[in-house]
N, C-alpha and C. Protein backbone atom coordinates (compact mmCIF):
# COMPACT_ATOMS: atom_id res chain seq x y z
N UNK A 1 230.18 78.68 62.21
CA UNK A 1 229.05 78.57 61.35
C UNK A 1 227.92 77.89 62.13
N UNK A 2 226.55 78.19 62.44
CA UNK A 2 225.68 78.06 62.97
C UNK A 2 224.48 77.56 61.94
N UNK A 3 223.97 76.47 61.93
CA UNK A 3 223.17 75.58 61.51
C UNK A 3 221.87 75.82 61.56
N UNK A 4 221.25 76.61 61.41
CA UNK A 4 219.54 76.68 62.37
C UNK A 4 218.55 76.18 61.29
N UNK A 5 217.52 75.13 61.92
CA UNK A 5 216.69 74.15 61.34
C UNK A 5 215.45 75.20 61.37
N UNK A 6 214.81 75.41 60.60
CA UNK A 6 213.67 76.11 60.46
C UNK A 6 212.42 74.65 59.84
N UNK A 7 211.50 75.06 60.90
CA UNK A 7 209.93 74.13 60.88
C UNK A 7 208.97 74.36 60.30
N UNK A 8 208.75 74.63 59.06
CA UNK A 8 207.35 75.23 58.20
C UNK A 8 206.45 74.69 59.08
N UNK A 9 204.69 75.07 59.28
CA UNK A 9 204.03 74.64 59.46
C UNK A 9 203.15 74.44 58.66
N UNK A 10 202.74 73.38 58.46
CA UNK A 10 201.54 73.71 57.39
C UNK A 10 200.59 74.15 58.02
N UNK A 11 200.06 75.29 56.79
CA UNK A 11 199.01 76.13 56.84
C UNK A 11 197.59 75.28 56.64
N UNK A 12 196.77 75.26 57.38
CA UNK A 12 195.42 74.82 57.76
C UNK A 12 194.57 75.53 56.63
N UNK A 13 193.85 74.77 55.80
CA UNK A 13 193.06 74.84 54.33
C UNK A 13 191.29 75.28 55.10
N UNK A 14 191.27 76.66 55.29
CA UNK A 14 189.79 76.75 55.92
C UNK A 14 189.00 76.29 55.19
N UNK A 15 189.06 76.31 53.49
CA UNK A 15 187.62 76.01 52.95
C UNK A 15 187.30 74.41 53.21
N UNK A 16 188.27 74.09 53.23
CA UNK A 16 188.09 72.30 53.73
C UNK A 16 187.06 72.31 54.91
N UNK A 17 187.33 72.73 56.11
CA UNK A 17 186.63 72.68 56.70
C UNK A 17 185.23 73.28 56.61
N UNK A 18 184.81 74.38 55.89
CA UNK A 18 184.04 75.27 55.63
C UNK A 18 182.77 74.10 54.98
N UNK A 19 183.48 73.12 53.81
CA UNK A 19 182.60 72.55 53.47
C UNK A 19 182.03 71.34 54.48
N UNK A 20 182.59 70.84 55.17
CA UNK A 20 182.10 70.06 56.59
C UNK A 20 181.35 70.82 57.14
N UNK A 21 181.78 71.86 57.71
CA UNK A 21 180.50 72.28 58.53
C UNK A 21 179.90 73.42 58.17
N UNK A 22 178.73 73.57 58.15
CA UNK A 22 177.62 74.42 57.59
C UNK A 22 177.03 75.32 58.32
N UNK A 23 177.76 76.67 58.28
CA UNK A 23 177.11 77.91 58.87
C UNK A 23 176.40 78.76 58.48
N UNK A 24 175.21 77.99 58.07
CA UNK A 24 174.05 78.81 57.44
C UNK A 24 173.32 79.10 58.42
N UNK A 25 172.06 79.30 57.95
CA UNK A 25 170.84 79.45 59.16
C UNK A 25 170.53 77.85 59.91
N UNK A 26 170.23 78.41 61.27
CA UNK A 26 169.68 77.54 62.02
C UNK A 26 168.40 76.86 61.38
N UNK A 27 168.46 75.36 61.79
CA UNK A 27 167.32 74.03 61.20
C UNK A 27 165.85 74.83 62.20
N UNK A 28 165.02 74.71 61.95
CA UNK A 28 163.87 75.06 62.93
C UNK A 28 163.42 73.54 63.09
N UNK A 29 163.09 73.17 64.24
CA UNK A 29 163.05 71.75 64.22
C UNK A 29 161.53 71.82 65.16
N UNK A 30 160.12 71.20 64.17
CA UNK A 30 158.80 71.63 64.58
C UNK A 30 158.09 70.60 65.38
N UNK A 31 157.45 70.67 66.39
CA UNK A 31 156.45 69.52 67.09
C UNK A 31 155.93 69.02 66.26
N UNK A 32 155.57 67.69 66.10
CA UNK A 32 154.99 66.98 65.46
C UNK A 32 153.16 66.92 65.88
N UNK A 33 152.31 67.36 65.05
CA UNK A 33 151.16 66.67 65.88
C UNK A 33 150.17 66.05 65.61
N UNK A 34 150.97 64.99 65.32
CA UNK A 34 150.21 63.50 64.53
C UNK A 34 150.43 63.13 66.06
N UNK A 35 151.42 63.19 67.00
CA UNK A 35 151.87 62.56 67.95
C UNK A 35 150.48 63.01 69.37
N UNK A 36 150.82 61.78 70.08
CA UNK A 36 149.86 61.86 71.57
C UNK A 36 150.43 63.47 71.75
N UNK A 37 149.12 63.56 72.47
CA UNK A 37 149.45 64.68 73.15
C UNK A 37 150.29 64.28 74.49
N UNK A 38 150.96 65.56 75.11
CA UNK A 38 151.89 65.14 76.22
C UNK A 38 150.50 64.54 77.46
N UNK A 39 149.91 65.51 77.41
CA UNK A 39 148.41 65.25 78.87
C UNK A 39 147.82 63.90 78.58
N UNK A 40 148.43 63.41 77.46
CA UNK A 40 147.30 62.13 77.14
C UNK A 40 148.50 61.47 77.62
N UNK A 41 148.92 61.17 76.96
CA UNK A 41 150.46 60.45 76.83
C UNK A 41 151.15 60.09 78.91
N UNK A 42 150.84 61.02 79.48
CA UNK A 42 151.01 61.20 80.99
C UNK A 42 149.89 60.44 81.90
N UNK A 43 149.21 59.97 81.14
CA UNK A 43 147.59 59.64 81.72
C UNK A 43 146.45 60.33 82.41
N UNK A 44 146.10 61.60 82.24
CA UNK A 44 145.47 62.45 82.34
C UNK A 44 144.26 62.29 82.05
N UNK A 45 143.29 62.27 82.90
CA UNK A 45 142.25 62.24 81.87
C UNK A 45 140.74 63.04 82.22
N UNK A 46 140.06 63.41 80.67
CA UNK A 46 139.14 64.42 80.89
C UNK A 46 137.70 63.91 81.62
N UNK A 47 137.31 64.75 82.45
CA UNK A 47 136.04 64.79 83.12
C UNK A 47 135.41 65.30 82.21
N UNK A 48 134.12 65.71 81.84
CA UNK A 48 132.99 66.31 81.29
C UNK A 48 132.04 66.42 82.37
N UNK A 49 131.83 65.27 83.17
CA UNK A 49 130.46 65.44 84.04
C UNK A 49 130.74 67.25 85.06
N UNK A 50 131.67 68.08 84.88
CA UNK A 50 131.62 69.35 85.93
C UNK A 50 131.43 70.14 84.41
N UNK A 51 131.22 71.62 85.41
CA UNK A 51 131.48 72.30 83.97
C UNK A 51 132.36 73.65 84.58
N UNK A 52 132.98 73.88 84.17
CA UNK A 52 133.88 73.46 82.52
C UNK A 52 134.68 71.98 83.33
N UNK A 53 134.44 71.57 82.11
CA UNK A 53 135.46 70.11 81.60
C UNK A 53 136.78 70.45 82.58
N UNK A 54 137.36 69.13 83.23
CA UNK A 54 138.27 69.46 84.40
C UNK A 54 139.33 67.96 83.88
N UNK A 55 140.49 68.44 83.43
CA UNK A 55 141.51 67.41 83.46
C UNK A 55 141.92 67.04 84.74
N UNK A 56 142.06 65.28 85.49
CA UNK A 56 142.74 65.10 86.36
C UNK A 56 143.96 64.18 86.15
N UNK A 57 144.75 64.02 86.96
CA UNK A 57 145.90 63.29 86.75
C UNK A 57 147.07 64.12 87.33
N UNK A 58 148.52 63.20 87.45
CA UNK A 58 149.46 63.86 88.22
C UNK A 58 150.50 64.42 87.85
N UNK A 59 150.78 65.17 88.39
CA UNK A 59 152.00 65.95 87.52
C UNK A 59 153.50 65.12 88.36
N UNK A 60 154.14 64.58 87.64
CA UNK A 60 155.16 63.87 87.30
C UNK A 60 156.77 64.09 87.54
N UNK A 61 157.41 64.43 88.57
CA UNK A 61 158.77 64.83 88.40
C UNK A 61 159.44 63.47 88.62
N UNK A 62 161.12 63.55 88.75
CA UNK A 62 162.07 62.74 89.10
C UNK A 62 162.00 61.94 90.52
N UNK A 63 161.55 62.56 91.28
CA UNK A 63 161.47 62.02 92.75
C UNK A 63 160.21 61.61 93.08
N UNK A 64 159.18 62.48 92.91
CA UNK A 64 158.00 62.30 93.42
C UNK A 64 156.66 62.66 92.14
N UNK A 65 155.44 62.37 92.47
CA UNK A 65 154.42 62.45 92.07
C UNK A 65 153.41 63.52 92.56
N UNK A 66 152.47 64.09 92.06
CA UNK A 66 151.82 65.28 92.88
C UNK A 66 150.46 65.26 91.83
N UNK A 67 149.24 64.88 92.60
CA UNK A 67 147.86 65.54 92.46
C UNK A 67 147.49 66.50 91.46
N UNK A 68 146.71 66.74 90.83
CA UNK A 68 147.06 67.93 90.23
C UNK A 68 144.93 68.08 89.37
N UNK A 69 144.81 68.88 89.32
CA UNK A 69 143.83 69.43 88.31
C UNK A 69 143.51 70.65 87.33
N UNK A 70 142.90 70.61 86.34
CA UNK A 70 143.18 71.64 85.35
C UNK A 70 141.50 71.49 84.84
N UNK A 71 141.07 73.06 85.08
CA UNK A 71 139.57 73.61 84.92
C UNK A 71 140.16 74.44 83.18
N UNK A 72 139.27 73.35 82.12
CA UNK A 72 139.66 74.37 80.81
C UNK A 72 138.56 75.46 80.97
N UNK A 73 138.52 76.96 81.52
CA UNK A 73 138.33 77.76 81.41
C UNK A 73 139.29 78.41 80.31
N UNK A 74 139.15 80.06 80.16
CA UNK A 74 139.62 80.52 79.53
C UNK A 74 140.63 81.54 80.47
N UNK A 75 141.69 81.73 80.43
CA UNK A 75 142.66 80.92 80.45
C UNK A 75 142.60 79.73 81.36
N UNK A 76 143.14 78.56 81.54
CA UNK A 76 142.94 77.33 81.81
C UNK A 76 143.88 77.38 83.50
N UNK A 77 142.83 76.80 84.16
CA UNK A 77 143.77 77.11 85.49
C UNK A 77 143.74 75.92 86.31
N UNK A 78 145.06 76.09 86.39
CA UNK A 78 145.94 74.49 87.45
C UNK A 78 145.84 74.61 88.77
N UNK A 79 145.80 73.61 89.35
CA UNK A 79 145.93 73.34 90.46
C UNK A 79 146.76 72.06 90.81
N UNK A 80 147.44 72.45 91.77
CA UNK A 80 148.28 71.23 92.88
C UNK A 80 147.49 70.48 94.30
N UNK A 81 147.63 69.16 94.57
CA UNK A 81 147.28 69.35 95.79
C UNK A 81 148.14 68.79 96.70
N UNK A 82 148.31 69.42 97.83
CA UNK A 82 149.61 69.02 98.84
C UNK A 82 150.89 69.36 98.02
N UNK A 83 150.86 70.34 97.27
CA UNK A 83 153.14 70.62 96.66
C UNK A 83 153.71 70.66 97.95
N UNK A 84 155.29 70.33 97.51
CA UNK A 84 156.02 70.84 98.48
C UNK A 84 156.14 72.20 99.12
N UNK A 85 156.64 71.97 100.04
CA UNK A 85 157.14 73.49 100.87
C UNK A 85 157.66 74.74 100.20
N UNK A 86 158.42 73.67 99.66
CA UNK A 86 159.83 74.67 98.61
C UNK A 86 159.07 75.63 97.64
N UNK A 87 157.88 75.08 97.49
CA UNK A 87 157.03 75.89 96.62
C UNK A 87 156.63 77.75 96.84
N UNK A 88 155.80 77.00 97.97
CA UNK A 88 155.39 78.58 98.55
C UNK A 88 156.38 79.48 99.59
N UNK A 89 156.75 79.09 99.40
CA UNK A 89 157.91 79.94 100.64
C UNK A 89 159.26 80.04 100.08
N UNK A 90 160.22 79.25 99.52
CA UNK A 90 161.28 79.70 99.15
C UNK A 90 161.72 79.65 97.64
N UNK A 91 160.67 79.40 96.62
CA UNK A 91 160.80 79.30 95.37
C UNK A 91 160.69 80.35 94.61
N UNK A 92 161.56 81.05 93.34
CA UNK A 92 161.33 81.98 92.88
C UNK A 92 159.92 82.26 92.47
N UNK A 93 159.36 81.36 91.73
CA UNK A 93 158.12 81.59 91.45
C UNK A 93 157.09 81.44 92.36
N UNK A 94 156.74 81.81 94.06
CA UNK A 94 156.23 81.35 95.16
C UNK A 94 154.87 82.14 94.79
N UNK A 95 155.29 83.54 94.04
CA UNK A 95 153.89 84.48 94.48
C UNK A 95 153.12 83.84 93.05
N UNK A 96 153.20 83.45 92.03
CA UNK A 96 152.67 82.56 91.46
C UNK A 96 151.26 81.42 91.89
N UNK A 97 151.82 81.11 93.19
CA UNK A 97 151.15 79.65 93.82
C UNK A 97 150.22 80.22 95.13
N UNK A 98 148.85 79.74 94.95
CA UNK A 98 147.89 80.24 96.43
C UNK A 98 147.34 78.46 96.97
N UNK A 99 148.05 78.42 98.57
CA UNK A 99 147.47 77.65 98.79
C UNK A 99 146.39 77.70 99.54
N UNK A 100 145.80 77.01 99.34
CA UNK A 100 143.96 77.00 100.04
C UNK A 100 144.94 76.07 101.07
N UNK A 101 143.30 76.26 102.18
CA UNK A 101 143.46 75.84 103.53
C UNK A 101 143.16 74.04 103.36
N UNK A 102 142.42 73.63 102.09
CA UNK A 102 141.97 72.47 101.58
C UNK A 102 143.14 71.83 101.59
N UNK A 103 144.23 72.33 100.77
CA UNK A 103 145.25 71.66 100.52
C UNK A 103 145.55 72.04 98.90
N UNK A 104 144.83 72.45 98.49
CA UNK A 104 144.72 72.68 96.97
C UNK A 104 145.42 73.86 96.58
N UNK A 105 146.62 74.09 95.93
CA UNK A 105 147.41 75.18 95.34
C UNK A 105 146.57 75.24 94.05
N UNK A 106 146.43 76.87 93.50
CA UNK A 106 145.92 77.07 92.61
C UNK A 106 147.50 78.21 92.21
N UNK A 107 147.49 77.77 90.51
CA UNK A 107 148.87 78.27 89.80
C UNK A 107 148.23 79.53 89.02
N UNK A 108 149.32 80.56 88.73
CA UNK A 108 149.21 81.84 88.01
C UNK A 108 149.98 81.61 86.91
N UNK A 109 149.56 81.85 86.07
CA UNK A 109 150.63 82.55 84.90
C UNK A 109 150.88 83.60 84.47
N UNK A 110 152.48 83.97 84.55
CA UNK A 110 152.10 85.46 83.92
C UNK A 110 152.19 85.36 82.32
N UNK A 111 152.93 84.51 81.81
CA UNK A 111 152.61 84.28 80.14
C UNK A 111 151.85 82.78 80.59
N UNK A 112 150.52 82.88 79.34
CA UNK A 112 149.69 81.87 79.58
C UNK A 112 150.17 80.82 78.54
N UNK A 113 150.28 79.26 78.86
CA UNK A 113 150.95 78.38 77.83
C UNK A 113 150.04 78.42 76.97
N UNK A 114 150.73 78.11 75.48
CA UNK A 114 149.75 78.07 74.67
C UNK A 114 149.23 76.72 74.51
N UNK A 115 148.92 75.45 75.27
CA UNK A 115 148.52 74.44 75.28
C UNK A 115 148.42 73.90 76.62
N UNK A 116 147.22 72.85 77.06
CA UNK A 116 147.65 72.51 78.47
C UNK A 116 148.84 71.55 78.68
N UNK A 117 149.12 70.63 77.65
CA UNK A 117 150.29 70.37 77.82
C UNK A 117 151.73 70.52 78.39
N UNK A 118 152.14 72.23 77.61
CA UNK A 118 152.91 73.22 77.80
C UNK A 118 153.15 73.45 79.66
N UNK A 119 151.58 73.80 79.73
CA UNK A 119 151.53 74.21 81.23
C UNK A 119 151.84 72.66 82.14
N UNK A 120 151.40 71.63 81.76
CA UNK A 120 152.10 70.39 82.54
C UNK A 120 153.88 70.25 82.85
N UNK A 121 154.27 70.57 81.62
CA UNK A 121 155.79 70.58 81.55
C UNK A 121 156.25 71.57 82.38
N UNK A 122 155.52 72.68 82.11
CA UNK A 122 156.44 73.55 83.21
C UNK A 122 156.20 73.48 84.22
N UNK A 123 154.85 73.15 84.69
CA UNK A 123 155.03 72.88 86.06
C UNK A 123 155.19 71.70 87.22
N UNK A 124 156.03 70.69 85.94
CA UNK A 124 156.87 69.62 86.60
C UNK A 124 158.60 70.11 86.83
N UNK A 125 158.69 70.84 85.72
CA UNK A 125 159.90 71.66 86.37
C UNK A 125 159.96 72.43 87.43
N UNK A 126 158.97 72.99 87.22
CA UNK A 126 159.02 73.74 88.72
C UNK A 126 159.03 73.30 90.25
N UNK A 127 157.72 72.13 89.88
CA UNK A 127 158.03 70.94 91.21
C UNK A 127 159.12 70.12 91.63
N UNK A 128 159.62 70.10 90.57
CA UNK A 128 161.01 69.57 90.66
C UNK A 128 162.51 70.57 91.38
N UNK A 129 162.10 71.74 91.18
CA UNK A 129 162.79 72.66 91.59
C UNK A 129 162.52 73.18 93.00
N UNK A 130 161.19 73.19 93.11
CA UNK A 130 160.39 72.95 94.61
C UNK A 130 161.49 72.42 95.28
N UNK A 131 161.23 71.11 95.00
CA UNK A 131 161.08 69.75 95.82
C UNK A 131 162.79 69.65 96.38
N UNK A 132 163.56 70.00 95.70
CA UNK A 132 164.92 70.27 95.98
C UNK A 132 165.30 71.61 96.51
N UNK A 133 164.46 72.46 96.81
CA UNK A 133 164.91 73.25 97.75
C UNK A 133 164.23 73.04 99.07
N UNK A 134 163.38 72.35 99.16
CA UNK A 134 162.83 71.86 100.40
C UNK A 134 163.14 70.68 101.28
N UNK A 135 163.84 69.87 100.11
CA UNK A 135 164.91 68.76 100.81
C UNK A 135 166.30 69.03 101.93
């Protein structure tokens, strides 16, 4: 005569969990803009005496700091001065970037940010991405 122990498992109650977590639609979670702007907030600040109006101040990564100016034309166009190497020569986005013989990189966009802000952020990522392939 052979004995065999049989192990129910308990069965796992999905709606329990169902009510913990909530798979509805995604929260849209919106910029606030009571808040500084990022260009202000970075210390940026506007010229008037040229025309058009010319933001100066530096664009900001993890390692280093970099020059930078922004002519609000329509579309609004950046400039670097002295970027890294990594920029123009081995960076995906290289044909993007023209450097003058001055020293002054002037930036392209192919989608234009919709704020100058926008365009600061990305192109501290990008310097940042530079700057580590040129290291």
């Amino acid at each position: 005569m052979a004995l065999r122990i049989a192990v129910k498992r308990p069965r796992i109650k999905w709606h329990h969990f169902k009510r913990l977590l909530s798979f509805g639609k995604p929260i849209e979670v919106k910029r606030r803009t009571s808040e500084i702007p990022y260009i202000e907030k970075t210390g940026w600040k506007l010229s008037t005496s040229t025309t058009p109006a010319e933001w100066h101040g530096y664009y900001r990564t993890r390692v280093r700091s970099y020059k930078g100016k922004i002519k609000t034309t329509t579309p609004p166009q950046f400039y670097i001065y002295q970027p890294p190497e990594g920029l123009t020569t081995r960076h995906d986005h290289k044909r993007c970037f023209y450097l003058a013989p001055d020293g002054w990189c002037s930036v392209h966009f192919n989608v234009v940010p919709k704020d100058l802000s926008s365009g600061i952020i990305k192109l501290e990522r990008i310097l940042y991405e530079a700057y580590l392939l040129s290291a």
